[in-house]
C-alpha atoms as a PDB file:
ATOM      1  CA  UNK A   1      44.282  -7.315 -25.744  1.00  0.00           C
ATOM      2  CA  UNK A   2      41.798  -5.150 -24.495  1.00  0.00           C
ATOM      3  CA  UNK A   3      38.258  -6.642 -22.919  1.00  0.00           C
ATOM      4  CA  UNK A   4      35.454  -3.586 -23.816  1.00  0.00           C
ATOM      5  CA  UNK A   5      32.923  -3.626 -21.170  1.00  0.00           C
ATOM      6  CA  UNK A   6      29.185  -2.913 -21.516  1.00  0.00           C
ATOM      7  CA  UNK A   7      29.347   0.340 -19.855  1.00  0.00           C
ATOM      8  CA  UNK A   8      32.560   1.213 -22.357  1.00  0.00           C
ATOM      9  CA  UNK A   9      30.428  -0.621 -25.540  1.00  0.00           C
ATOM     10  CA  UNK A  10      26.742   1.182 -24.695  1.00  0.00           C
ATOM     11  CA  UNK A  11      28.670   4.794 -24.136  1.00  0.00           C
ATOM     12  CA  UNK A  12      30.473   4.434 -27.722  1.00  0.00           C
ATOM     13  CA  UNK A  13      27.245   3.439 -29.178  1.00  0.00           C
ATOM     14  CA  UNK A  14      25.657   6.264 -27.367  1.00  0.00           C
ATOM     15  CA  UNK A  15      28.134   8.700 -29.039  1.00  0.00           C
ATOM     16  CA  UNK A  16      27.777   7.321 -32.153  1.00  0.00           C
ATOM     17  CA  UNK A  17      24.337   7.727 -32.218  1.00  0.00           C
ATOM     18  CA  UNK A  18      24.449  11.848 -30.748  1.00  0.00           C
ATOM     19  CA  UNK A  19      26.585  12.056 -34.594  1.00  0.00           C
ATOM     20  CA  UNK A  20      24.407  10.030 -36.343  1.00  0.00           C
ATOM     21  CA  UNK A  21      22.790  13.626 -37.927  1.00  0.00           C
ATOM     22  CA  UNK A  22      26.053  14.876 -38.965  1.00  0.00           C
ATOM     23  CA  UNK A  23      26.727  11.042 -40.238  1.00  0.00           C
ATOM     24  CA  UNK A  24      23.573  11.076 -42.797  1.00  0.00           C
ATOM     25  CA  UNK A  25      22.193  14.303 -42.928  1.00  0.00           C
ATOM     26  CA  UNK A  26      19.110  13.098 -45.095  1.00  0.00           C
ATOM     27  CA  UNK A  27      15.958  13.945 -43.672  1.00  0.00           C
ATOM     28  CA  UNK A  28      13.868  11.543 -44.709  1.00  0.00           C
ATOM     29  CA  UNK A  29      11.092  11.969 -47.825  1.00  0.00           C
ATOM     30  CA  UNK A  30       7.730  12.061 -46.480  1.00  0.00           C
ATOM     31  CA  UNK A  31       4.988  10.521 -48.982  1.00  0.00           C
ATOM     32  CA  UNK A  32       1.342  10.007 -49.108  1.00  0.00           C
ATOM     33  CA  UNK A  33       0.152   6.581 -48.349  1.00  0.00           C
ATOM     34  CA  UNK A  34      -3.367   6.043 -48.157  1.00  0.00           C
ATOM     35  CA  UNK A  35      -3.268   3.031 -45.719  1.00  0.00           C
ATOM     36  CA  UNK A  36      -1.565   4.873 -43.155  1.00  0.00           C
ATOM     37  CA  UNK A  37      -1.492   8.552 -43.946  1.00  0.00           C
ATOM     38  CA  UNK A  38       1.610   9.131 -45.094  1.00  0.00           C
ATOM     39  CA  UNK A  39       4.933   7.505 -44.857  1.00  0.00           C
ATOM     40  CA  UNK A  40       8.834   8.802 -44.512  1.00  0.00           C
ATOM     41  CA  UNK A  41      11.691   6.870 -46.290  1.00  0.00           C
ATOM     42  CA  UNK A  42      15.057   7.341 -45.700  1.00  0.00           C
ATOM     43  CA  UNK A  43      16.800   8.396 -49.121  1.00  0.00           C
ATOM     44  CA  UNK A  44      19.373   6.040 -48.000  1.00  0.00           C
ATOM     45  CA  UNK A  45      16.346   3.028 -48.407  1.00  0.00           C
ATOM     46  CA  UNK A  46      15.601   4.305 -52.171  1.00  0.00           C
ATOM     47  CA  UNK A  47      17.416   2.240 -55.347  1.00  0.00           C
ATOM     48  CA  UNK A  48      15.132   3.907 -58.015  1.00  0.00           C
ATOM     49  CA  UNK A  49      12.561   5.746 -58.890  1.00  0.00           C
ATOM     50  CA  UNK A  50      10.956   5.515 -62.164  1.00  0.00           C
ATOM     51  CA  UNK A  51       7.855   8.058 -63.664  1.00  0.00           C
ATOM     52  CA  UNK A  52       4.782   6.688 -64.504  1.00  0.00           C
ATOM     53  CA  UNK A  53       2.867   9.784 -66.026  1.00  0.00           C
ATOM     54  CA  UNK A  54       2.268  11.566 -63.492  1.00  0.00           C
ATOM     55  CA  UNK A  55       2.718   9.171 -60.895  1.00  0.00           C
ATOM     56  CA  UNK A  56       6.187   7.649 -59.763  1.00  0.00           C
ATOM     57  CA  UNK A  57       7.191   4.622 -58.836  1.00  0.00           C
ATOM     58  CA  UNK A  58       9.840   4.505 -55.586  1.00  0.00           C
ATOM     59  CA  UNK A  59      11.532   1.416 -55.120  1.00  0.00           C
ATOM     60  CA  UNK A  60      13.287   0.938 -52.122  1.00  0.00           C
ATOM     61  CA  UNK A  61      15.213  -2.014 -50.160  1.00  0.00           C
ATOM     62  CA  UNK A  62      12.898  -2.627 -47.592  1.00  0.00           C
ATOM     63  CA  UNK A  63      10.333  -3.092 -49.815  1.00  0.00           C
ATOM     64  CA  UNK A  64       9.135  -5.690 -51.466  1.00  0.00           C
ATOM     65  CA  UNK A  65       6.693  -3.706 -53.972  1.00  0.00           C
ATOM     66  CA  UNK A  66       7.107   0.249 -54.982  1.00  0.00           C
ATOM     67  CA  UNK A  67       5.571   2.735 -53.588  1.00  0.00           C
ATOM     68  CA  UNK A  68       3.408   4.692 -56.002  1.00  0.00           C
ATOM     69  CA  UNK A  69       2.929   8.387 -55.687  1.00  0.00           C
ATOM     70  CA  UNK A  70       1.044  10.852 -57.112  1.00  0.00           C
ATOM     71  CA  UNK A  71       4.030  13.290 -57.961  1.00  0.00           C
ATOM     72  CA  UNK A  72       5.940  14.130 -61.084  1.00  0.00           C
ATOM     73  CA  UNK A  73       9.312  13.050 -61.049  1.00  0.00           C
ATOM     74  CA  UNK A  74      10.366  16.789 -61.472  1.00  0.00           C
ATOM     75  CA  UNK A  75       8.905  17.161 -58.032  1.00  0.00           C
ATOM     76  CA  UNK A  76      10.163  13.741 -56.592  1.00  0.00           C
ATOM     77  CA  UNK A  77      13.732  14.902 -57.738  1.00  0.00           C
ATOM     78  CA  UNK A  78      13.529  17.931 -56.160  1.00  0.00           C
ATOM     79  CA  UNK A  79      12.829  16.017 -52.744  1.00  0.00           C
ATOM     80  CA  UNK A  80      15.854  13.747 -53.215  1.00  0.00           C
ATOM     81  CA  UNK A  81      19.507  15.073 -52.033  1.00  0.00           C
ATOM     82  CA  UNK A  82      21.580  15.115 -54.948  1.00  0.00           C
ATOM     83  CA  UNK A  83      24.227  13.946 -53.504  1.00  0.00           C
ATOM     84  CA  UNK A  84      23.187  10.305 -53.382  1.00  0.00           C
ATOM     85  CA  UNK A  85      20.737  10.489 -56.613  1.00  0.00           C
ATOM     86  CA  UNK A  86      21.461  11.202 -60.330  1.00  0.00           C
ATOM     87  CA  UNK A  87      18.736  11.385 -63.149  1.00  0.00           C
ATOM     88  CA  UNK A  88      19.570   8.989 -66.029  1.00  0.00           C
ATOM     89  CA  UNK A  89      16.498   9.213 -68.131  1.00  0.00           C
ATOM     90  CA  UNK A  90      13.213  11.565 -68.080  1.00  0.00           C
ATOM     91  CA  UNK A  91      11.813   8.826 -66.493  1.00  0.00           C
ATOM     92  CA  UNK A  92      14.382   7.552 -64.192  1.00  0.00           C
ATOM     93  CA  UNK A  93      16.204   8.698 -60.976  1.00  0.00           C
ATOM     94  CA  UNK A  94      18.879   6.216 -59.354  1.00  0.00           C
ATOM     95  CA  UNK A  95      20.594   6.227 -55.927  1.00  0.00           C
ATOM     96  CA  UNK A  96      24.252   6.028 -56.775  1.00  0.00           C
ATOM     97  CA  UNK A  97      24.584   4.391 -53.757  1.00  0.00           C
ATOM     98  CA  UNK A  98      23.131   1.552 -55.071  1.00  0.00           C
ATOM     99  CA  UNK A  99      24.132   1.153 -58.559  1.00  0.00           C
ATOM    100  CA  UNK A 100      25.968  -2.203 -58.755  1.00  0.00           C
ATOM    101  CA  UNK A 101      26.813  -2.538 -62.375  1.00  0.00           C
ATOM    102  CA  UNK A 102      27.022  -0.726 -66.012  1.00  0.00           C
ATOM    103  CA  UNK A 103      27.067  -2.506 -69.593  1.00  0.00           C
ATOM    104  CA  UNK A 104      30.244  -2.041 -71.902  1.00  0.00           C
ATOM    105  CA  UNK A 105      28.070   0.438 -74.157  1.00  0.00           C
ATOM    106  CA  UNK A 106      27.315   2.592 -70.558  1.00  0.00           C
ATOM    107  CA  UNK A 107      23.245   2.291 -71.494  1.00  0.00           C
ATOM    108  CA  UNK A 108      22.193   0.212 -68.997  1.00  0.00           C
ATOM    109  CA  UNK A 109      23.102  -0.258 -65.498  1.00  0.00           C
ATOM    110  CA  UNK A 110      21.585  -2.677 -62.600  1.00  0.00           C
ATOM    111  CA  UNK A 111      21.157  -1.278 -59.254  1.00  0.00           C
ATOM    112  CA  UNK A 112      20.519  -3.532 -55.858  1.00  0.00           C
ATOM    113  CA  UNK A 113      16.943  -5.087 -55.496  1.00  0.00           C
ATOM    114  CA  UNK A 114      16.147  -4.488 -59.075  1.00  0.00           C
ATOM    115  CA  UNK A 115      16.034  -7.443 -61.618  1.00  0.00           C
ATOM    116  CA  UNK A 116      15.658  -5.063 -64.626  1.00  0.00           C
ATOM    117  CA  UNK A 117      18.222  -3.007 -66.276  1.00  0.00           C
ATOM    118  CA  UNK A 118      17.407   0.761 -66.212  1.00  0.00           C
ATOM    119  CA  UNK A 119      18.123   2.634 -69.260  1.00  0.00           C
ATOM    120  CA  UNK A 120      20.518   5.277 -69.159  1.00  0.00           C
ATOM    121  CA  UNK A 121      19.915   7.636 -72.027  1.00  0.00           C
ATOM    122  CA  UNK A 122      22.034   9.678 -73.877  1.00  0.00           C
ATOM    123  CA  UNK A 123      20.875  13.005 -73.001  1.00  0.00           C
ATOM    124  CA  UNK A 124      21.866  12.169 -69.261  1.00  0.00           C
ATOM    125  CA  UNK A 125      24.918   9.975 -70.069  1.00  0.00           C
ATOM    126  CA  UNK A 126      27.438  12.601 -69.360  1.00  0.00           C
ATOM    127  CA  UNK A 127      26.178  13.436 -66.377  1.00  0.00           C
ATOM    128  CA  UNK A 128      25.811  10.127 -64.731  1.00  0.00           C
ATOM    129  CA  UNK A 129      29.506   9.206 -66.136  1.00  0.00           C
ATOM    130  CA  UNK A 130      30.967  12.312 -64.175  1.00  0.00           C
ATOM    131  CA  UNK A 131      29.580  11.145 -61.200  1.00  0.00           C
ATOM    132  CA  UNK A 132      31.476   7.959 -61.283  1.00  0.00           C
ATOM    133  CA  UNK A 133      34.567  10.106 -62.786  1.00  0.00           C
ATOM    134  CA  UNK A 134      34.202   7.450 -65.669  1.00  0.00           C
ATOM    135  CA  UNK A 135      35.964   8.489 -69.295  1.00  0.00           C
ATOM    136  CA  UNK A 136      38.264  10.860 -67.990  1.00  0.00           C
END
Protein backbone atom coordinates (compact mmCIF):
# COMPACT_ATOMS: atom_id res chain seq x y z
CA UNK A 1 0.00 0.00 0.00
CA UNK A 2 1.17 3.17 -1.01
CA UNK A 3 1.78 6.20 1.75
CA UNK A 4 0.99 9.71 -0.50
CA UNK A 5 3.08 12.38 0.88
CA UNK A 6 2.22 16.09 1.20
CA UNK A 7 4.47 17.15 -1.48
CA UNK A 8 2.79 14.12 -3.79
CA UNK A 9 -1.01 15.19 -2.23
CA UNK A 10 -0.51 19.33 -2.65
CA UNK A 11 1.05 18.72 -6.43
CA UNK A 12 -2.15 16.51 -7.45
CA UNK A 13 -4.32 19.07 -5.95
CA UNK A 14 -2.32 21.66 -7.69
CA UNK A 15 -3.04 19.92 -11.06
CA UNK A 16 -6.37 19.47 -10.40
CA UNK A 17 -6.97 22.83 -9.82
CA UNK A 18 -4.75 24.19 -13.33
CA UNK A 19 -8.04 21.82 -15.04
CA UNK A 20 -10.50 23.03 -12.95
CA UNK A 21 -11.64 25.51 -16.20
CA UNK A 22 -11.82 22.72 -18.53
CA UNK A 23 -13.66 20.73 -15.46
CA UNK A 24 -16.68 23.42 -15.20
CA UNK A 25 -16.45 25.73 -17.83
CA UNK A 26 -19.32 28.01 -16.35
CA UNK A 27 -18.35 31.40 -15.90
CA UNK A 28 -20.18 32.50 -13.32
CA UNK A 29 -23.60 34.89 -13.65
CA UNK A 30 -22.88 38.24 -12.46
CA UNK A 31 -26.08 40.05 -10.84
CA UNK A 32 -26.95 43.31 -9.35
CA UNK A 33 -27.08 43.43 -5.65
CA UNK A 34 -27.63 46.60 -4.10
CA UNK A 35 -25.82 45.82 -0.76
CA UNK A 36 -22.70 45.09 -2.36
CA UNK A 37 -22.75 46.10 -5.98
CA UNK A 38 -23.19 43.23 -7.67
CA UNK A 39 -22.68 39.61 -7.05
CA UNK A 40 -21.40 36.39 -9.29
CA UNK A 41 -22.98 32.89 -8.72
CA UNK A 42 -21.72 29.93 -9.98
CA UNK A 43 -24.51 28.24 -12.26
CA UNK A 44 -23.41 25.20 -10.54
CA UNK A 45 -24.92 27.05 -6.98
CA UNK A 46 -28.44 27.73 -8.84
CA UNK A 47 -31.57 25.01 -8.18
CA UNK A 48 -34.24 27.39 -9.71
CA UNK A 49 -35.20 30.30 -10.89
CA UNK A 50 -38.69 31.37 -10.99
CA UNK A 51 -40.21 34.93 -12.82
CA UNK A 52 -41.83 37.29 -10.87
CA UNK A 53 -43.06 39.91 -13.56
CA UNK A 54 -40.38 41.32 -14.45
CA UNK A 55 -38.25 40.43 -11.74
CA UNK A 56 -36.82 36.81 -11.05
CA UNK A 57 -36.32 35.00 -8.30
CA UNK A 58 -32.73 32.84 -8.18
CA UNK A 59 -32.56 30.32 -5.69
CA UNK A 60 -29.44 28.85 -5.04
CA UNK A 61 -27.77 26.32 -2.38
CA UNK A 62 -25.82 28.59 -0.55
CA UNK A 63 -28.51 30.61 0.09
CA UNK A 64 -30.81 30.73 2.46
CA UNK A 65 -33.29 33.38 0.72
CA UNK A 66 -33.44 34.13 -3.31
CA UNK A 67 -31.90 36.52 -4.85
CA UNK A 68 -34.25 38.91 -6.62
CA UNK A 69 -33.33 40.57 -9.85
CA UNK A 70 -34.57 42.96 -11.93
CA UNK A 71 -34.40 40.83 -15.25
CA UNK A 72 -36.91 38.95 -17.31
CA UNK A 73 -36.48 35.43 -17.26
CA UNK A 74 -35.99 35.58 -21.13
CA UNK A 75 -32.86 37.46 -20.25
CA UNK A 76 -31.89 35.35 -17.10
CA UNK A 77 -32.14 32.23 -19.46
CA UNK A 78 -30.08 33.56 -21.85
CA UNK A 79 -27.27 33.99 -19.07
CA UNK A 80 -27.62 30.37 -17.93
CA UNK A 81 -25.57 27.48 -19.92
CA UNK A 82 -28.01 25.22 -21.24
CA UNK A 83 -26.36 22.51 -20.57
CA UNK A 84 -27.12 22.35 -16.86
CA UNK A 85 -30.64 24.36 -17.09
CA UNK A 86 -33.97 23.48 -18.83
CA UNK A 87 -37.14 25.79 -18.89
CA UNK A 88 -40.22 23.92 -17.58
CA UNK A 89 -42.76 26.65 -17.40
CA UNK A 90 -42.85 30.50 -18.64
CA UNK A 91 -42.09 31.13 -15.32
CA UNK A 92 -39.65 28.56 -14.33
CA UNK A 93 -36.00 27.57 -15.16
CA UNK A 94 -34.43 24.44 -13.23
CA UNK A 95 -30.81 23.22 -12.93
CA UNK A 96 -31.01 19.61 -13.98
CA UNK A 97 -28.35 19.12 -11.85
CA UNK A 98 -30.42 19.44 -9.10
CA UNK A 99 -33.68 17.98 -9.84
CA UNK A 100 -34.18 15.17 -7.29
CA UNK A 101 -37.59 13.86 -8.07
CA UNK A 102 -40.72 13.83 -10.67
CA UNK A 103 -44.50 12.82 -9.87
CA UNK A 104 -46.08 9.72 -11.75
CA UNK A 105 -48.17 12.30 -13.96
CA UNK A 106 -44.43 14.10 -14.90
CA UNK A 107 -46.11 17.73 -13.68
CA UNK A 108 -44.28 18.34 -10.86
CA UNK A 109 -40.83 17.73 -9.86
CA UNK A 110 -38.76 18.71 -6.50
CA UNK A 111 -35.34 19.94 -6.90
CA UNK A 112 -32.61 20.20 -3.82
CA UNK A 113 -33.19 23.12 -1.27
CA UNK A 114 -36.67 23.66 -2.44
CA UNK A 115 -39.71 22.54 -0.26
CA UNK A 116 -42.23 23.31 -3.07
CA UNK A 117 -42.98 21.36 -6.10
CA UNK A 118 -42.35 23.33 -9.36
CA UNK A 119 -44.81 22.91 -12.02
CA UNK A 120 -43.78 21.50 -15.13
CA UNK A 121 -46.21 22.50 -17.83
CA UNK A 122 -47.23 20.94 -20.76
CA UNK A 123 -45.96 23.19 -23.32
CA UNK A 124 -42.33 22.41 -21.94
CA UNK A 125 -42.98 18.75 -20.97
CA UNK A 126 -41.35 17.29 -23.96
CA UNK A 127 -38.54 19.07 -23.67
CA UNK A 128 -37.64 18.55 -20.11
CA UNK A 129 -38.51 14.62 -20.63
CA UNK A 130 -35.77 14.45 -23.48
CA UNK A 131 -33.37 15.72 -21.30
CA UNK A 132 -33.71 12.92 -18.90
CA UNK A 133 -34.20 10.52 -22.13
CA UNK A 134 -37.55 9.70 -20.23
CA UNK A 135 -40.54 7.96 -22.55
CA UNK A 136 -38.42 6.69 -25.10
Amino acid sequence: MHVFTLYEILKEFSLFVSQLDQLLPYKPICIPDDKEGFRFISPLQIVYVKAMHKYCRIYCLDAKTPYTVSVSIEQMSAQLPEQLFCRVHRSNIVSIVHVKTMNKAKTRLYSEGIADPIHISEGYQKKFLEVFEIGK
